[in-house]
PDB file of N, CA and C in Angstrom:
ATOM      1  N   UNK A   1       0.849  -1.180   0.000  1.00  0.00           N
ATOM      2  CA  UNK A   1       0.000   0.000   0.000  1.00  0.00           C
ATOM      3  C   UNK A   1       0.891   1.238   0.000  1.00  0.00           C
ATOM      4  N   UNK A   2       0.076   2.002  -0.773  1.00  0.00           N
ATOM      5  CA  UNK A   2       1.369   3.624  -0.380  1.00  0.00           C
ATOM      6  C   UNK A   2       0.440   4.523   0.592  1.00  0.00           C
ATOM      7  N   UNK A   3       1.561   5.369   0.750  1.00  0.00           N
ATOM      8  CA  UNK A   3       0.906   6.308   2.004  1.00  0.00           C
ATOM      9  C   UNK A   3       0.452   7.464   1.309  1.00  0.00           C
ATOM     10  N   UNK A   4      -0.656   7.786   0.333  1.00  0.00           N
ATOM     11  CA  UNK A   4      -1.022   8.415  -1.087  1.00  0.00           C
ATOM     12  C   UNK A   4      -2.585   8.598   0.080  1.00  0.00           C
ATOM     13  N   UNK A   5      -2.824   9.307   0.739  1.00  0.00           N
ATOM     14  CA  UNK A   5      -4.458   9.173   1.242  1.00  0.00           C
ATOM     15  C   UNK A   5      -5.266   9.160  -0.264  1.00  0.00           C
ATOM     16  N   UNK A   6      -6.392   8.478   0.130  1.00  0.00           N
ATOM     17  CA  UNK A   6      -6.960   7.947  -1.327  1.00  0.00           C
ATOM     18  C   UNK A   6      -7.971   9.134  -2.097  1.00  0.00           C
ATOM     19  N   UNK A   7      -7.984  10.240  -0.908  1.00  0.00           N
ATOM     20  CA  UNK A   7      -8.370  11.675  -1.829  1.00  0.00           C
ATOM     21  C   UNK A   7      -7.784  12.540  -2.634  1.00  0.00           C
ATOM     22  N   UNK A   8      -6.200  12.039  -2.719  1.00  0.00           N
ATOM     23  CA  UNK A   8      -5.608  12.666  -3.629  1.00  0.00           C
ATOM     24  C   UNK A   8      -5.139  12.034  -4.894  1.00  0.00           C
ATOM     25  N   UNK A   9      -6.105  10.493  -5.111  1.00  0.00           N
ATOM     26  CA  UNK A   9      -5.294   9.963  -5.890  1.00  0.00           C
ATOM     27  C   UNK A   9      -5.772  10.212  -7.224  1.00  0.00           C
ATOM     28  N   UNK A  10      -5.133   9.414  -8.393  1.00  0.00           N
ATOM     29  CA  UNK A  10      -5.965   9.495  -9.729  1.00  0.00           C
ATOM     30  C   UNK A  10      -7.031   8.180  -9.840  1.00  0.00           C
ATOM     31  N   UNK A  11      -7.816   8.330 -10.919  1.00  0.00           N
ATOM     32  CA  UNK A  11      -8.238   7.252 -10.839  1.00  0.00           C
ATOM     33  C   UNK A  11      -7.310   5.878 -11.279  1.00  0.00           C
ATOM     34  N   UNK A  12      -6.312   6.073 -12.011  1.00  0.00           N
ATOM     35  CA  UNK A  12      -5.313   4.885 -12.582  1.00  0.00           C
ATOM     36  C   UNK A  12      -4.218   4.529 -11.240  1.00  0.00           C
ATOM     37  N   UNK A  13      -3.893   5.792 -10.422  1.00  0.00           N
ATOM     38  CA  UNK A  13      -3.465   5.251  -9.141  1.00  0.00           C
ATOM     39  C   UNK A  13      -4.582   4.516  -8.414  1.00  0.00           C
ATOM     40  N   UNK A  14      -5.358   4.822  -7.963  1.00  0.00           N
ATOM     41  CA  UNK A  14      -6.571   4.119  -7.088  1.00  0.00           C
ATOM     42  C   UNK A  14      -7.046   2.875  -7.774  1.00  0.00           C
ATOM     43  N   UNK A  15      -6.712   2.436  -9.147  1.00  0.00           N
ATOM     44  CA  UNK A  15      -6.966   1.301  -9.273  1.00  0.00           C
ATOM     45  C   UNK A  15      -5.993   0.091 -10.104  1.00  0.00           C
ATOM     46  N   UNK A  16      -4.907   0.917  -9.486  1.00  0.00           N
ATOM     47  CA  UNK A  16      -3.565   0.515  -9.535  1.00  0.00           C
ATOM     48  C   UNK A  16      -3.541  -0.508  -7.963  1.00  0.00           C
ATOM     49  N   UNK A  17      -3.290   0.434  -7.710  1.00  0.00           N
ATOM     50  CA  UNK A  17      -3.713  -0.182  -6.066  1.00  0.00           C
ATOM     51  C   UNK A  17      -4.586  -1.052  -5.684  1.00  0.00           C
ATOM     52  N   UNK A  18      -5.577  -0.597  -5.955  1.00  0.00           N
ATOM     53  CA  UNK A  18      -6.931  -1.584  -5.737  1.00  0.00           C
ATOM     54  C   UNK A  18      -6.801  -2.867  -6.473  1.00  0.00           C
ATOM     55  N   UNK A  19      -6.049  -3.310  -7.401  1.00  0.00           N
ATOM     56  CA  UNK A  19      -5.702  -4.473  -8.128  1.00  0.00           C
ATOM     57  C   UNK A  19      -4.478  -5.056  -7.319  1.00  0.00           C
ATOM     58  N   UNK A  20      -3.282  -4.359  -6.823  1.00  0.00           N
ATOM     59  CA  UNK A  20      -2.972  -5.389  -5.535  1.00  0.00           C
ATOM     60  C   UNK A  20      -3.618  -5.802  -4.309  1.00  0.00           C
ATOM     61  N   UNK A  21      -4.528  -4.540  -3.610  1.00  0.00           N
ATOM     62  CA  UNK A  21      -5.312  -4.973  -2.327  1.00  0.00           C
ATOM     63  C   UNK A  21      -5.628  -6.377  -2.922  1.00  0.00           C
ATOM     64  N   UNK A  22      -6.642  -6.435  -3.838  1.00  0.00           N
ATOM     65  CA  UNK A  22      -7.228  -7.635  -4.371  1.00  0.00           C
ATOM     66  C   UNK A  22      -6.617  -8.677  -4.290  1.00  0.00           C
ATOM     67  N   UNK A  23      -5.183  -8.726  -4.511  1.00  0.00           N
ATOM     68  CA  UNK A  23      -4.718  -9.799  -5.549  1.00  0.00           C
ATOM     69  C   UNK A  23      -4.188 -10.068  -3.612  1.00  0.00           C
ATOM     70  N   UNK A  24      -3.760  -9.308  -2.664  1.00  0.00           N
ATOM     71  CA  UNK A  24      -2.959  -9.735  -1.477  1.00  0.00           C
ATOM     72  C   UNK A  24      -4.523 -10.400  -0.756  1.00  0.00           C
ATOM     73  N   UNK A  25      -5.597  -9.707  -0.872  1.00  0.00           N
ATOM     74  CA  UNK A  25      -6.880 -10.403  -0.317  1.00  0.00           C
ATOM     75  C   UNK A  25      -6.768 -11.737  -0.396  1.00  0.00           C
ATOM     76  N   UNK A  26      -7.013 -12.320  -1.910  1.00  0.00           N
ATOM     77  CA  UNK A  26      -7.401 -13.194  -2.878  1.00  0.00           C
ATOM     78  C   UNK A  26      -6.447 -14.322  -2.410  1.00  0.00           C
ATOM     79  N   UNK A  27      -5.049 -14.185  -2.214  1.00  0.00           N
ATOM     80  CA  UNK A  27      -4.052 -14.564  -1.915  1.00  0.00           C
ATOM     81  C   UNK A  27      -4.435 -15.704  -0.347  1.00  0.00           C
ATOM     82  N   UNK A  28      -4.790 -14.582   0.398  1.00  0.00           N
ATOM     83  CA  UNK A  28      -5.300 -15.206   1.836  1.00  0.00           C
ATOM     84  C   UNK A  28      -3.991 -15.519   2.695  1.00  0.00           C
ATOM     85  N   UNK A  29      -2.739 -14.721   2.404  1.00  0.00           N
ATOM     86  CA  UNK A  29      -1.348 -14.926   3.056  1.00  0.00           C
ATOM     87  C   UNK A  29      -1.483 -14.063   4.149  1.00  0.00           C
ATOM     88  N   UNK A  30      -2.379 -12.901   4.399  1.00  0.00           N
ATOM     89  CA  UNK A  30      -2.232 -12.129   5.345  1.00  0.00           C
ATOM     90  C   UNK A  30      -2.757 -12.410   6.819  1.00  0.00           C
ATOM     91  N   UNK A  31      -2.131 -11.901   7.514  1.00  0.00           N
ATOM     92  CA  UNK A  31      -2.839 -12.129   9.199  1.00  0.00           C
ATOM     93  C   UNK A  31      -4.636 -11.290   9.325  1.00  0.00           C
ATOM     94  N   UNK A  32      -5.354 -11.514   9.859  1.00  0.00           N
ATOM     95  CA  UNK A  32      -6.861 -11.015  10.083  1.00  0.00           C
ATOM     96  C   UNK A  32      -6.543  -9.688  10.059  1.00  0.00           C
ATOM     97  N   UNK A  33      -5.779  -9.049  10.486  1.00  0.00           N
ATOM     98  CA  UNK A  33      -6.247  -7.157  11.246  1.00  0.00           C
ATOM     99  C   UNK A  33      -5.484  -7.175   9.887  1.00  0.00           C
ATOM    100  N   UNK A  34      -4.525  -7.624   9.285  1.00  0.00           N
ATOM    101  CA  UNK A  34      -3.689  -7.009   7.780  1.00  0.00           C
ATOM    102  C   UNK A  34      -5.236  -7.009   7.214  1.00  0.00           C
ATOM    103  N   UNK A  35      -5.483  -8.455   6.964  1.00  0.00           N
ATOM    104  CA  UNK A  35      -6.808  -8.385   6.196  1.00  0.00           C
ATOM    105  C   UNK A  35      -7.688  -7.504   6.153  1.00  0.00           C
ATOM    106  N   UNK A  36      -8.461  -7.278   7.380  1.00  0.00           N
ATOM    107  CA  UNK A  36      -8.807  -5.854   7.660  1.00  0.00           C
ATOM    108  C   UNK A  36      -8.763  -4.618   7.148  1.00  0.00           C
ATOM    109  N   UNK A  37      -7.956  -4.399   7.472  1.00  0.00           N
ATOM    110  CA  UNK A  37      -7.195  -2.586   6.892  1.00  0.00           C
ATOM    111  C   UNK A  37      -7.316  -2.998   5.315  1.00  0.00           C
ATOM    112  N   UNK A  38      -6.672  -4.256   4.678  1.00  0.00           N
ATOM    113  CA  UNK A  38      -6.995  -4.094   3.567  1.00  0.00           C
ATOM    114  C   UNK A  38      -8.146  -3.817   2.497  1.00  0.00           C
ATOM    115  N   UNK A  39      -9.308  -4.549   3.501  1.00  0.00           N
ATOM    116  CA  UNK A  39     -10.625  -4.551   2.773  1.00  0.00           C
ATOM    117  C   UNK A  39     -10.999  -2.917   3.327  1.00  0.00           C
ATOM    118  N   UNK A  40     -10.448  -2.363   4.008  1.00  0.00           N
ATOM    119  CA  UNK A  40     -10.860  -0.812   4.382  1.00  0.00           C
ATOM    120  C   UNK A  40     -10.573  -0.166   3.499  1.00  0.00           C
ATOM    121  N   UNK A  41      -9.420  -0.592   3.078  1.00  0.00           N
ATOM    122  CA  UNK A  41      -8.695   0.626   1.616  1.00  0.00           C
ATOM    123  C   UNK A  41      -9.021   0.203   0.612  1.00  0.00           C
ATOM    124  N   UNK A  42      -8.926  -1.511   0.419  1.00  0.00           N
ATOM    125  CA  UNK A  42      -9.706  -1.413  -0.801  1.00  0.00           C
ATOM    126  C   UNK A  42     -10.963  -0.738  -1.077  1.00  0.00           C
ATOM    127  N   UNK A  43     -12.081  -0.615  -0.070  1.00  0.00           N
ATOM    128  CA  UNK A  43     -13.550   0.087   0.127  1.00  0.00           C
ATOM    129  C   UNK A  43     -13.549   1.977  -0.356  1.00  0.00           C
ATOM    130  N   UNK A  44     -12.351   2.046   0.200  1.00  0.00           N
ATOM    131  CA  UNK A  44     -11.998   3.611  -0.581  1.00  0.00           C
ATOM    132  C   UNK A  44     -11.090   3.740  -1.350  1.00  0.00           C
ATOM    133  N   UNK A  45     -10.681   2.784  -2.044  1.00  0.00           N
ATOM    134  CA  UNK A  45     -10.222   3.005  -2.923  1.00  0.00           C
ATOM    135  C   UNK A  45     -11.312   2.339  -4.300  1.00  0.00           C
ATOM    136  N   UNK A  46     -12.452   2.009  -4.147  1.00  0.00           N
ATOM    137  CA  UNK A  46     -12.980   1.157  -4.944  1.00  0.00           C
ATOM    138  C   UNK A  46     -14.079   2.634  -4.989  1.00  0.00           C
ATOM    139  N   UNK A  47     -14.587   3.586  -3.612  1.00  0.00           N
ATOM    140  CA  UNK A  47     -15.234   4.436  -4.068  1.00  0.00           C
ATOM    141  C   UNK A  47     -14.505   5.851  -4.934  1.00  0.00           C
ATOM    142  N   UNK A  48     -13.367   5.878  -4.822  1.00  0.00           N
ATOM    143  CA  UNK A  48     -12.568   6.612  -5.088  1.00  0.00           C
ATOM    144  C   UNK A  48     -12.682   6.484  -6.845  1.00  0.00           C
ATOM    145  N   UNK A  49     -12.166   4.921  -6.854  1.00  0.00           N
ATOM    146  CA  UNK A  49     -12.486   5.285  -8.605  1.00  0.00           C
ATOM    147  C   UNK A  49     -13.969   5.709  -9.222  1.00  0.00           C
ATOM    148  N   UNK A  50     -15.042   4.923  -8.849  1.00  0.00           N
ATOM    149  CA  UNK A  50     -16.591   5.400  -8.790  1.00  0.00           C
ATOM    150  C   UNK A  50     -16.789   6.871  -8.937  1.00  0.00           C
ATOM    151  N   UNK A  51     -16.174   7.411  -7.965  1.00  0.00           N
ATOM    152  CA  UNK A  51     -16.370   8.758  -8.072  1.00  0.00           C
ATOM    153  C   UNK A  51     -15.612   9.811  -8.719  1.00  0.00           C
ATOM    154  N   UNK A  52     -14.102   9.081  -9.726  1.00  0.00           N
ATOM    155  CA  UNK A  52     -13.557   9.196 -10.849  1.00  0.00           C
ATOM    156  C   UNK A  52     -14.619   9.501 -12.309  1.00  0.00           C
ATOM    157  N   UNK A  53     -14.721   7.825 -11.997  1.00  0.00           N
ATOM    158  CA  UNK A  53     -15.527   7.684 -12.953  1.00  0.00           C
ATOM    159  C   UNK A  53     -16.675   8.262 -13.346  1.00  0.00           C
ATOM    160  N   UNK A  54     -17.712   8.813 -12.530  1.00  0.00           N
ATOM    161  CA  UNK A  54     -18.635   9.625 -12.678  1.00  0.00           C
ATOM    162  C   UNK A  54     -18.676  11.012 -12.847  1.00  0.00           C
ATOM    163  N   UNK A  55     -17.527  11.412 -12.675  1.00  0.00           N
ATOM    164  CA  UNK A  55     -16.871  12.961 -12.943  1.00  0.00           C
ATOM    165  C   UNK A  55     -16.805  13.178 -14.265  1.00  0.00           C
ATOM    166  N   UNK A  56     -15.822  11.808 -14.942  1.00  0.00           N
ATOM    167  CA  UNK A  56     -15.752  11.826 -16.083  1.00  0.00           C
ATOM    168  C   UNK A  56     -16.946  12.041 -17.126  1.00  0.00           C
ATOM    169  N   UNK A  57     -17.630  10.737 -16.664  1.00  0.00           N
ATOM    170  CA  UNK A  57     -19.196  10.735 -17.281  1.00  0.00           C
ATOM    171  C   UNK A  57     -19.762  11.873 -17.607  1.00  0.00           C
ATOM    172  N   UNK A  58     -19.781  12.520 -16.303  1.00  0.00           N
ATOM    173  CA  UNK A  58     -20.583  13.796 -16.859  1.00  0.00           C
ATOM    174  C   UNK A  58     -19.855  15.093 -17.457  1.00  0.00           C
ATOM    175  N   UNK A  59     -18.287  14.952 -17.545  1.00  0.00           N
ATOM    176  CA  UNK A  59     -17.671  15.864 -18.342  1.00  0.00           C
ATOM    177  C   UNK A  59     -18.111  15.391 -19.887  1.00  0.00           C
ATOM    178  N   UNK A  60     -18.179  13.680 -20.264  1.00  0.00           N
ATOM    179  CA  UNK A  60     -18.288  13.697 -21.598  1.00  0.00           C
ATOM    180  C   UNK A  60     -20.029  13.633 -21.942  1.00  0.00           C
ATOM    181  N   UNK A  61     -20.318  14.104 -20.885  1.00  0.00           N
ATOM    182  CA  UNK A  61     -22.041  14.184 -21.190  1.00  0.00           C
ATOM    183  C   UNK A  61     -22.384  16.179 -21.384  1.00  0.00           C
ATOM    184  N   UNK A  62     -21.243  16.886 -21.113  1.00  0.00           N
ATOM    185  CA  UNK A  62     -21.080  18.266 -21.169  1.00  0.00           C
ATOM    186  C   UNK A  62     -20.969  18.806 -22.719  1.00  0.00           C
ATOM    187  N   UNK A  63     -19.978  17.830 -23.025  1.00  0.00           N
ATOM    188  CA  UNK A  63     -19.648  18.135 -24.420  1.00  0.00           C
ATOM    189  C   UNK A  63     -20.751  18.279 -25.225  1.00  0.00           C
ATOM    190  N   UNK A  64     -20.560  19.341 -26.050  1.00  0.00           N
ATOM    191  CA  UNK A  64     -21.732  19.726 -27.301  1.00  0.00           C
ATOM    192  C   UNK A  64     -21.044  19.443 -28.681  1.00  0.00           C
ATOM    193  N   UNK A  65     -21.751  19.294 -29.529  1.00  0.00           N
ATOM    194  CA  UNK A  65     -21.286  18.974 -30.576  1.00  0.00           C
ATOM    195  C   UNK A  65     -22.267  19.915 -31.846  1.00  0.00           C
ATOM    196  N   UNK A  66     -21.379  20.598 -32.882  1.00  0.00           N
ATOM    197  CA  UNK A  66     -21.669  21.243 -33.459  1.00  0.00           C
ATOM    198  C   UNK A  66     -22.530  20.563 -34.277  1.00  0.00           C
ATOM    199  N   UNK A  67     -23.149  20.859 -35.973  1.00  0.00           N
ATOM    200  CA  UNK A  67     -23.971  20.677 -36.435  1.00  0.00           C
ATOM    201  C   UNK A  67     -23.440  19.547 -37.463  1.00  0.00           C
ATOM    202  N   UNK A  68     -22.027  18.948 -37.085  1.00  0.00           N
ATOM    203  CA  UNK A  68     -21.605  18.402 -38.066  1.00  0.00           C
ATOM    204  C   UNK A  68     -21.057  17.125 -37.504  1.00  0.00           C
ATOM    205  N   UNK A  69     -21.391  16.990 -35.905  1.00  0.00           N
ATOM    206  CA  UNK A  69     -20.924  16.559 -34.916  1.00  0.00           C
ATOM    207  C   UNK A  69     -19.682  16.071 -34.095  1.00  0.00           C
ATOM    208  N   UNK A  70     -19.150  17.599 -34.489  1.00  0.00           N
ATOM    209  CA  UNK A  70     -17.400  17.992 -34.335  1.00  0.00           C
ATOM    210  C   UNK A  70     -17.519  19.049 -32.555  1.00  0.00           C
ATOM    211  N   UNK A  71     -16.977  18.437 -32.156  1.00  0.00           N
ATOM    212  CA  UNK A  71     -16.661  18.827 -30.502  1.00  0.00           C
ATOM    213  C   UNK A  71     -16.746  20.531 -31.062  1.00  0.00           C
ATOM    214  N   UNK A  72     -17.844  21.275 -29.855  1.00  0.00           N
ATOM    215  CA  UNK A  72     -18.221  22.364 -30.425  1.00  0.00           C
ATOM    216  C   UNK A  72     -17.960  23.539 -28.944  1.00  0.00           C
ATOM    217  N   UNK A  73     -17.562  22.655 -27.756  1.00  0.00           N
ATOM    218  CA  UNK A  73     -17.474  22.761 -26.202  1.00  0.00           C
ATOM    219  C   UNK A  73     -18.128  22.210 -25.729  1.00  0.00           C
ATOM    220  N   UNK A  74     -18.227  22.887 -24.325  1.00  0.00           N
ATOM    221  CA  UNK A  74     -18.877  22.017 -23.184  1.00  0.00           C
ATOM    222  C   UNK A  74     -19.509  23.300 -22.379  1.00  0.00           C
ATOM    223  N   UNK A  75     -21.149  22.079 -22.386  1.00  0.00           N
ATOM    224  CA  UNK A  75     -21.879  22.765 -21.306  1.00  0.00           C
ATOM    225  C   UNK A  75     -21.270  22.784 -19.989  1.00  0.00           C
ATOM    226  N   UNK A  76     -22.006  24.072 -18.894  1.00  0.00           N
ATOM    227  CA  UNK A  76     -21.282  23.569 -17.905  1.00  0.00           C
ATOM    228  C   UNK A  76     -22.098  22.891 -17.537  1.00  0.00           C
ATOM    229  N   UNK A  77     -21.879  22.040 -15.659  1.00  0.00           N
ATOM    230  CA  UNK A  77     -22.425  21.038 -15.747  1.00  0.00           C
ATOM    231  C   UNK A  77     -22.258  21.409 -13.959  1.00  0.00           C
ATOM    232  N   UNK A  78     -23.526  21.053 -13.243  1.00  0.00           N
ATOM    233  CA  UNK A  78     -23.894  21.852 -11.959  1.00  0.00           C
ATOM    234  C   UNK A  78     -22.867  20.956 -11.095  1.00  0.00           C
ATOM    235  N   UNK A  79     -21.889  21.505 -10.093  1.00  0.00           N
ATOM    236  CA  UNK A  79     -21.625  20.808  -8.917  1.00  0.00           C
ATOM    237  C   UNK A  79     -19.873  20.175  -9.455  1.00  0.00           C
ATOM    238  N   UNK A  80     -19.785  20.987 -10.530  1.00  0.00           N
ATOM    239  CA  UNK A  80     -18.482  20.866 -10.914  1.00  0.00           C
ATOM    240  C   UNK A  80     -17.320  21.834 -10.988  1.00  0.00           C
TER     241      UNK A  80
END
């Protein structure tokens, strides 16, 4: 794990990461409280990308497209 708190990450870090939590879970080599903490970070790091991902969404749901349907800008888009 890095010491990256998971509000500053990207989404390709956060699920960079989140693909080892997994893979050390999956594994089942760890002691219970490791286990633990892991399924904690994986949990924010799994909402972390979610809430990547939905940022995105609605940036490419902003985009307008001219009459020829050539990127024309972007609406804005509330809460962004």
């Amino acid at each position: 794990m890095t010491d990256t708190p998971v509000g500053e990450m990207s989404f390709e870090q956060a699920m960079a990461e989140l693909e080892k939590v997994l893979g050390q879970l999956e594994r089942g080599d760890v002691a219970l409280d490791e286990s633990i903490a892991l399924y904690e970070r994986g949990a924010a790091l799994k909402a972390r990308c979610e809430t990547k991902l939905k940022e995105a969404e609605e940036k490419v749901a902003a985009i307008t497209l001219d009459g020829d349907g050539n990127a024309a800008g972007t609406t804005p888009v509330e809460g962004l």
